[in-house]
Every structure is written in C-alpha cells, then in structure tokens.
N, C-alpha and C. Protein backbone atom coordinates (compact mmCIF):
# COMPACT_ATOMS: atom_id res chain seq x y z
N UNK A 1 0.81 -1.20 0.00
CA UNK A 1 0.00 0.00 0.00
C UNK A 1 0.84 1.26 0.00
N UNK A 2 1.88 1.19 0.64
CA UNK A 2 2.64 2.53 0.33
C UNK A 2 2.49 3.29 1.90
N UNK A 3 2.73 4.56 1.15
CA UNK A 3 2.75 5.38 2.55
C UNK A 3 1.78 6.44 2.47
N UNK A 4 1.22 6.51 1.14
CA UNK A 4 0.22 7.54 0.87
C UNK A 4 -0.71 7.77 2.14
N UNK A 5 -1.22 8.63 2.49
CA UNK A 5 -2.39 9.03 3.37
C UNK A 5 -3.83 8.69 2.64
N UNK A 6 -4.01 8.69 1.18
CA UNK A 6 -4.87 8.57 0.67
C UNK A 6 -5.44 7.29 0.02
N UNK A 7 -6.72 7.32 0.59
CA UNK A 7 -7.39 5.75 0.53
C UNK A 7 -7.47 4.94 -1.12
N UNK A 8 -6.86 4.17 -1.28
CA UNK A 8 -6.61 4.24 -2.80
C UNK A 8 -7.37 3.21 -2.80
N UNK A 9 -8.52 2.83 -2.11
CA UNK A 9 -9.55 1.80 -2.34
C UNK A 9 -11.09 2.52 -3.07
N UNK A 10 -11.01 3.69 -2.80
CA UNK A 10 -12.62 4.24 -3.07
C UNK A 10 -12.84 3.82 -4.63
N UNK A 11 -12.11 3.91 -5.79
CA UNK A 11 -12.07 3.60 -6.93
C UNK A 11 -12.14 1.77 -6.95
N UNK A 12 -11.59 1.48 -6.15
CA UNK A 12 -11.58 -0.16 -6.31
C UNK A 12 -13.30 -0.58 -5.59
N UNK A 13 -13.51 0.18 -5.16
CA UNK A 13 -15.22 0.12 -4.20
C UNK A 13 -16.37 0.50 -5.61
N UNK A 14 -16.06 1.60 -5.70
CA UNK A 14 -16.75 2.28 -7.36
C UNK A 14 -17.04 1.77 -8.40
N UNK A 15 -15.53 0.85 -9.07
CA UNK A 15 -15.72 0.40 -9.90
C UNK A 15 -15.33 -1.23 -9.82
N UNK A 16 -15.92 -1.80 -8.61
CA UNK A 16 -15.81 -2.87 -8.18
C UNK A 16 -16.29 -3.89 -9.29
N UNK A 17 -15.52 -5.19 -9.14
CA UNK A 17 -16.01 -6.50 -9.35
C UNK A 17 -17.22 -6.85 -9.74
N UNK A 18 -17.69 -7.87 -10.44
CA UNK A 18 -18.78 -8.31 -10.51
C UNK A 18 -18.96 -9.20 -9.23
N UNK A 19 -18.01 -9.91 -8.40
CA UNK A 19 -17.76 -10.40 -7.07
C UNK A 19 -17.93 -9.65 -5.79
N UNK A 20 -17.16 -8.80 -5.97
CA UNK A 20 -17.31 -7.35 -5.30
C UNK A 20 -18.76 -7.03 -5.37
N UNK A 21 -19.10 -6.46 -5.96
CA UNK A 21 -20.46 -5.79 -5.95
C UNK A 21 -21.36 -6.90 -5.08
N UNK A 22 -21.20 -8.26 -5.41
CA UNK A 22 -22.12 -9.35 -5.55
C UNK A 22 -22.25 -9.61 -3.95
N UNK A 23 -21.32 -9.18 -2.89
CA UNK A 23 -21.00 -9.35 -1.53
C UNK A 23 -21.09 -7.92 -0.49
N UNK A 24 -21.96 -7.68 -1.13
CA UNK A 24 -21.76 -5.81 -0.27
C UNK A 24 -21.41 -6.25 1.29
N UNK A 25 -21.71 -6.66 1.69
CA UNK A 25 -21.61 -7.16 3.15
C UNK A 25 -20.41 -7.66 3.92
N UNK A 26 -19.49 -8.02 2.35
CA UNK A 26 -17.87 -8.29 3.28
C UNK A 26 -17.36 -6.97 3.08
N UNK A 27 -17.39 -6.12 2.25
CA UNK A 27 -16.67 -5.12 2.00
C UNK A 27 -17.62 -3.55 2.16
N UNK A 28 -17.85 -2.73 3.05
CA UNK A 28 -18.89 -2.39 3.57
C UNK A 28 -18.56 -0.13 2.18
N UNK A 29 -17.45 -0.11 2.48
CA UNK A 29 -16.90 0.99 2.13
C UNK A 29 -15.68 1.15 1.89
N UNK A 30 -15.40 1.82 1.36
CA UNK A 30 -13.67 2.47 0.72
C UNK A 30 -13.04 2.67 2.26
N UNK A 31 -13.79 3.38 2.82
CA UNK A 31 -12.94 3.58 4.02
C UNK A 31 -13.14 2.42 5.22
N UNK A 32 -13.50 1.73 5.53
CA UNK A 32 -13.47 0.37 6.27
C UNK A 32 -12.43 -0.51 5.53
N UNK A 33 -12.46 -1.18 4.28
CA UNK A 33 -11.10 -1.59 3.83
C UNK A 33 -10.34 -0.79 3.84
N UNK A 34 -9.72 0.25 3.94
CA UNK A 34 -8.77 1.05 4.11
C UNK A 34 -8.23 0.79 5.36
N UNK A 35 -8.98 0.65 6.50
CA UNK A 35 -8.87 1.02 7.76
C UNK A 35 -8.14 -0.37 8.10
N UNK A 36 -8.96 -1.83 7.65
CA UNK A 36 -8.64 -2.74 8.01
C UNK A 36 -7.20 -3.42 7.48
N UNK A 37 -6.90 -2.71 6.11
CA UNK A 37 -5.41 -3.18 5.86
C UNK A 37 -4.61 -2.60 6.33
N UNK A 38 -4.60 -1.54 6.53
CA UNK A 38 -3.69 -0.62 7.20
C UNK A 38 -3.47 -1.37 8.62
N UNK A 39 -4.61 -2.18 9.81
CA UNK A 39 -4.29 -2.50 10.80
C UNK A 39 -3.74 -3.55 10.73
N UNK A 40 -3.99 -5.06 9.73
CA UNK A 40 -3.24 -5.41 9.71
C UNK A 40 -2.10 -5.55 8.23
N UNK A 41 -1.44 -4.78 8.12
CA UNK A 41 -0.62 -4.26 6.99
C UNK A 41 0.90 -4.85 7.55
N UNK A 42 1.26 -5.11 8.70
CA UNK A 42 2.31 -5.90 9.03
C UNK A 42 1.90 -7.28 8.93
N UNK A 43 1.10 -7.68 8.66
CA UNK A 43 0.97 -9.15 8.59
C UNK A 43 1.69 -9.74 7.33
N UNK A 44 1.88 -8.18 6.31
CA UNK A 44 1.34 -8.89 5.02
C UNK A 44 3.07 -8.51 4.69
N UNK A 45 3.61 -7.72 5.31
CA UNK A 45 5.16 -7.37 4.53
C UNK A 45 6.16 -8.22 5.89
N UNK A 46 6.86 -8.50 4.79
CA UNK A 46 7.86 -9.55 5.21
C UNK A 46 9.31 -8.49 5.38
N UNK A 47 9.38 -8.52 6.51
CA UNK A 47 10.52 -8.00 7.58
C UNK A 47 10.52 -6.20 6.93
N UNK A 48 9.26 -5.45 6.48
CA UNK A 48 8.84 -4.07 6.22
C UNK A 48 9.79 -3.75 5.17
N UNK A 49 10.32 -4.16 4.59
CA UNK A 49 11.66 -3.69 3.14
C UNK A 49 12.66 -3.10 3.82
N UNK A 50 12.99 -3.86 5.51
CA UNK A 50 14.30 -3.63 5.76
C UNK A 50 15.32 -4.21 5.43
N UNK A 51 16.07 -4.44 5.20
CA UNK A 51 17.15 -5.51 4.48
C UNK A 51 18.16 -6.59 5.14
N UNK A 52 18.28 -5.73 6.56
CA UNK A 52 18.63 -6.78 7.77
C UNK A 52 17.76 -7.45 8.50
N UNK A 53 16.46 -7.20 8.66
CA UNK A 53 16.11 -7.73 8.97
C UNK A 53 15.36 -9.23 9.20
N UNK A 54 15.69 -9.88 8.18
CA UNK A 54 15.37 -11.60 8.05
C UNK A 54 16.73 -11.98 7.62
N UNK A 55 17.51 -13.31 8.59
CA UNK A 55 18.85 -13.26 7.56
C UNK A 55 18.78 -15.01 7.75
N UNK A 56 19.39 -15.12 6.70
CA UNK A 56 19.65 -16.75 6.09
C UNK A 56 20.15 -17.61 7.05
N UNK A 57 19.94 -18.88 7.08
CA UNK A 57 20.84 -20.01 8.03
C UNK A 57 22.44 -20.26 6.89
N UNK A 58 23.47 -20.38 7.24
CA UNK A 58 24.05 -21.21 6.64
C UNK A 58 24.52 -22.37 6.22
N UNK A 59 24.16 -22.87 5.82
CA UNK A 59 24.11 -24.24 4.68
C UNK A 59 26.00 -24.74 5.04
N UNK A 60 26.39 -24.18 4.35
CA UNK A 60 28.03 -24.46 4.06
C UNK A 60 28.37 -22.91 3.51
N UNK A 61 29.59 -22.75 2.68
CA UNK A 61 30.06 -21.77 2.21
C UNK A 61 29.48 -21.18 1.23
N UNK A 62 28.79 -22.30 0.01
CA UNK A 62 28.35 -21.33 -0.79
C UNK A 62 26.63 -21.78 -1.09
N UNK A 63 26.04 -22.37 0.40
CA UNK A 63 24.71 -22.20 0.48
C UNK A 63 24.12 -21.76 1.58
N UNK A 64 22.98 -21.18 1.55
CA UNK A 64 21.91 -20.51 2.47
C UNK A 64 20.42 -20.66 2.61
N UNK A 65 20.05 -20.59 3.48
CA UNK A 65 18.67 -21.66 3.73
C UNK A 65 17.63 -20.71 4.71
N UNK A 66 16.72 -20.31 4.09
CA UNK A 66 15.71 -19.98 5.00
C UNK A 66 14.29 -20.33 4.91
N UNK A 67 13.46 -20.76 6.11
CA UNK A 67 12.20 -20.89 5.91
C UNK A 67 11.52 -19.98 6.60
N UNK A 68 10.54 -19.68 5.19
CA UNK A 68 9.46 -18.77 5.68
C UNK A 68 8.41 -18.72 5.32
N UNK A 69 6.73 -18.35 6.00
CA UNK A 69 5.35 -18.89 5.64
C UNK A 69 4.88 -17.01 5.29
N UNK A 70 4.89 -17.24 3.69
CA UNK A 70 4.23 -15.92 3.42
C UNK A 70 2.91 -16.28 1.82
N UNK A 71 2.61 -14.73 2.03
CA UNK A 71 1.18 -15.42 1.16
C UNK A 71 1.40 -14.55 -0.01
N UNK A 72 1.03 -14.96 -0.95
CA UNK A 72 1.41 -14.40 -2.41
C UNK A 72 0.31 -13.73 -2.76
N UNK A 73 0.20 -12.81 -3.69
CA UNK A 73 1.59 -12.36 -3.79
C UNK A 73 2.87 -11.69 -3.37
N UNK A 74 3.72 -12.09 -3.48
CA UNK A 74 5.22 -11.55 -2.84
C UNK A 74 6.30 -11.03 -3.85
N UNK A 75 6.86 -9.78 -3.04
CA UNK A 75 8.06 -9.51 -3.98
C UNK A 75 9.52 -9.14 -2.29
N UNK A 76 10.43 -9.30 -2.93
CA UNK A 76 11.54 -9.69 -1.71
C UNK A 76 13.12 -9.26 -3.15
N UNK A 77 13.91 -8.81 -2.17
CA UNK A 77 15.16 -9.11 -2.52
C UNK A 77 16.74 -9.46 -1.32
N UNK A 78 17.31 -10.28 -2.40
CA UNK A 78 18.29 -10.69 -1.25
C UNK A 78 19.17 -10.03 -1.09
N UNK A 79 19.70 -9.17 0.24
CA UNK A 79 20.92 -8.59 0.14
C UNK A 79 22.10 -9.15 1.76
N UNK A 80 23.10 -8.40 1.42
CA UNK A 80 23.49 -8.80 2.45
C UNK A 80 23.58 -7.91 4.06
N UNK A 81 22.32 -7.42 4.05
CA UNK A 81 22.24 -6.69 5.03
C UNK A 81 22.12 -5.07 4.53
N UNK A 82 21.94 -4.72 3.65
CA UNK A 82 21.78 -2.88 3.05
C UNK A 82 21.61 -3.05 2.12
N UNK A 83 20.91 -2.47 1.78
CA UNK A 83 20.77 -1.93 0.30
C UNK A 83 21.87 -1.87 -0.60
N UNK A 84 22.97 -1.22 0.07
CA UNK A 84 24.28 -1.30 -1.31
C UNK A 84 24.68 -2.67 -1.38
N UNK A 85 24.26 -3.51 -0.68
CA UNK A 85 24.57 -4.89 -1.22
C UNK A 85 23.83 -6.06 -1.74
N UNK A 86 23.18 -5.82 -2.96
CA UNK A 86 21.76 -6.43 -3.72
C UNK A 86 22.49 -7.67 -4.77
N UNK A 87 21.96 -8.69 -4.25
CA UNK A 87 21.89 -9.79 -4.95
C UNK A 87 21.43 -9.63 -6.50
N UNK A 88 22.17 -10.28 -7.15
CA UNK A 88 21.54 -10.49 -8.63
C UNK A 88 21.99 -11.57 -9.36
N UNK A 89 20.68 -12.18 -9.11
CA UNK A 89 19.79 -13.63 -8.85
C UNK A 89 19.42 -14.27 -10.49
N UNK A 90 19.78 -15.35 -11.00
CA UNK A 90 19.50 -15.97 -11.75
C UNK A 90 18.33 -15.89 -12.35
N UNK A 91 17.96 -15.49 -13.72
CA UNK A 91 16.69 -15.43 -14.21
C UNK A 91 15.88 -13.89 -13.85
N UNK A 92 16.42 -13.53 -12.95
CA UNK A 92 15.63 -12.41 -12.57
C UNK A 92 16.87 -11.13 -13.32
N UNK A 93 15.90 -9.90 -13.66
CA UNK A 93 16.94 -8.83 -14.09
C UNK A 93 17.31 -8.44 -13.06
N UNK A 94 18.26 -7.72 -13.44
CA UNK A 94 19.54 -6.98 -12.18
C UNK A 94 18.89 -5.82 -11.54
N UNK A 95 19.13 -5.94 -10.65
CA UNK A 95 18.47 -4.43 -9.62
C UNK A 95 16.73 -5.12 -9.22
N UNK A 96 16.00 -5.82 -10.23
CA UNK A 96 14.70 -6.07 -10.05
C UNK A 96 14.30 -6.84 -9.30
N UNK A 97 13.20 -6.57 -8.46
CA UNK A 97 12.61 -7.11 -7.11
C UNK A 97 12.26 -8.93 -7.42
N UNK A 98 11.94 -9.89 -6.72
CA UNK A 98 11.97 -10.98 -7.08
C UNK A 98 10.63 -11.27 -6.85
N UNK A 99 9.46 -12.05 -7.44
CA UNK A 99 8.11 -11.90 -7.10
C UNK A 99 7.51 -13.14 -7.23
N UNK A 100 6.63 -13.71 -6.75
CA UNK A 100 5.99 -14.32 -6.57
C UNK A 100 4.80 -14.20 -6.70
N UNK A 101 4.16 -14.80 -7.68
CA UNK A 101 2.81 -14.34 -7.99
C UNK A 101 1.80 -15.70 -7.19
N UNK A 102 2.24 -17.11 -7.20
CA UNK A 102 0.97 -18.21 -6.90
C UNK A 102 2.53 -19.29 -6.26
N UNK A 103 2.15 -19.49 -4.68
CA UNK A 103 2.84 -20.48 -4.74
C UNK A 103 2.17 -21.52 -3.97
N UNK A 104 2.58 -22.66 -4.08
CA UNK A 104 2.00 -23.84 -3.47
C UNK A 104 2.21 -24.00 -2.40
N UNK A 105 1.74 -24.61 -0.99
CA UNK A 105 1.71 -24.97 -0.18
C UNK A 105 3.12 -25.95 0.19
N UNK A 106 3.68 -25.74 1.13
CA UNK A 106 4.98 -25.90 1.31
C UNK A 106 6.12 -26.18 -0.06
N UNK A 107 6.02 -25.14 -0.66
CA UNK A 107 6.97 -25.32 -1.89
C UNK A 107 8.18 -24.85 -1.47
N UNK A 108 9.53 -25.24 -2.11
CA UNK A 108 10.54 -25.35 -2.22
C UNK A 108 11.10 -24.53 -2.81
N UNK A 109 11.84 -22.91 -3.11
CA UNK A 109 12.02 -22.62 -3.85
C UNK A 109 13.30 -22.36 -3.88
N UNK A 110 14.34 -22.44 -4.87
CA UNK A 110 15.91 -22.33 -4.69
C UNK A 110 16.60 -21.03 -6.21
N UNK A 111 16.96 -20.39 -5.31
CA UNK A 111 17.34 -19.16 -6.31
C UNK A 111 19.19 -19.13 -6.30
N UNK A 112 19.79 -18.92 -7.33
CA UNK A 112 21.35 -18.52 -7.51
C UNK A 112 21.44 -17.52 -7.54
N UNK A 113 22.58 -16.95 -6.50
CA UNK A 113 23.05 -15.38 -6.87
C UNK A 113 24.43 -15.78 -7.36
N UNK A 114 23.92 -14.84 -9.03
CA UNK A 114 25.53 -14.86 -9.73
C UNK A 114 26.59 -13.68 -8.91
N UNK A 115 25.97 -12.67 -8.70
CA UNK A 115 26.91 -11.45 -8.11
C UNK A 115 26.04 -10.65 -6.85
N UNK A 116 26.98 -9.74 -6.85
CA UNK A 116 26.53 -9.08 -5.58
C UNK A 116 26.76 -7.14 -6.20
N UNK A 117 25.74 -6.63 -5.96
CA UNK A 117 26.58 -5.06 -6.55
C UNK A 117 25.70 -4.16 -5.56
C-alpha cells in the first residue's frame, strides 16, 4: 500500500467487481477496507523492506537456507544486510525485485546469486 495518506480503495469500491459488488456485506466501504489493511498491513510485509532484517541459516560456504510462511503475492530481494549490497539472482533482471505471484503450499524454492553489486 505505500505510505500515501490517501485511501486508494474508493475507486476499487466504485468500480468494483462483478464479485465485489455481488457481496456488499464483506466489503462495507472504501474507508473500512482502508482502515482494516492498514491494521493489519504488518501481517502482510515480510521484515517491512528492511534488508537486515530476516537473515539466512548457513548451509556451508556457498549455500543458504531460509524458511518462511508468506502469502502471495510476494516480492523480496536478497541482500546482504543494506541496500548497497543487492543480490543479482539468476533469471531475474539486475536491480529487479523478485516476485511471486501463486505459490504452493509448502513449496521449495531455490534461487542462484551470480553477483553481488
């Protein structure tokens, strides 16, 4: 959601869903979903886009291992503790966030970092 002050749901209320519309009763107003992600809005970001804050087990020298239960969609990058030190990860472009759009229930996922910049 960002940091905006401004409820960027009233348009998603407006020009709601055919689902949406179809449930007035879970979703009452623009400003009640607003209210409710915002309270729980830490549930949903994984360690807030600090960069020290979640750090890897080590494996051996040139592996690293972490488990973690998050809900997709997700975007994450690996660094080694700051920002000036960003992984750039196999398959993914350089500098670009890593994302997760649908994942399965205890899935496995294993990424290579070619460099570090």
């Amino acid at each position: 959601m960002g940091t905006s002050e401004e409820n960027p749901f009233k348009d998603y209320i407006k020009n709601g869903t055919v689902a949406l519309k179809a449930y007035p009763y879970r979703v009452m107003s623009a400003d009640s979903l607003f209210a409710m992600v915002n309270s729980k809005k830490s549930e949903f970001e994984l360690g807030g886009w600090s960069p020290s804050k979640i750090k890897m087990n080590k494996k051996n020298d040139f592996e690293r291992t972490i488990t973690l239960k998050i809900r997709t969609p997700a975007s994450f990058k690996f660094t080694k503790g700051n920002w000036e030190s960003q992984a750039e990860v196999s398959g993914i472009e350089k500098g670009n966030n890593i994302s997760l759009e649908v994942l399965k229930p205890h899935a496995k996922i294993k990424y290579q970092i070619k460099s570090w910049f």
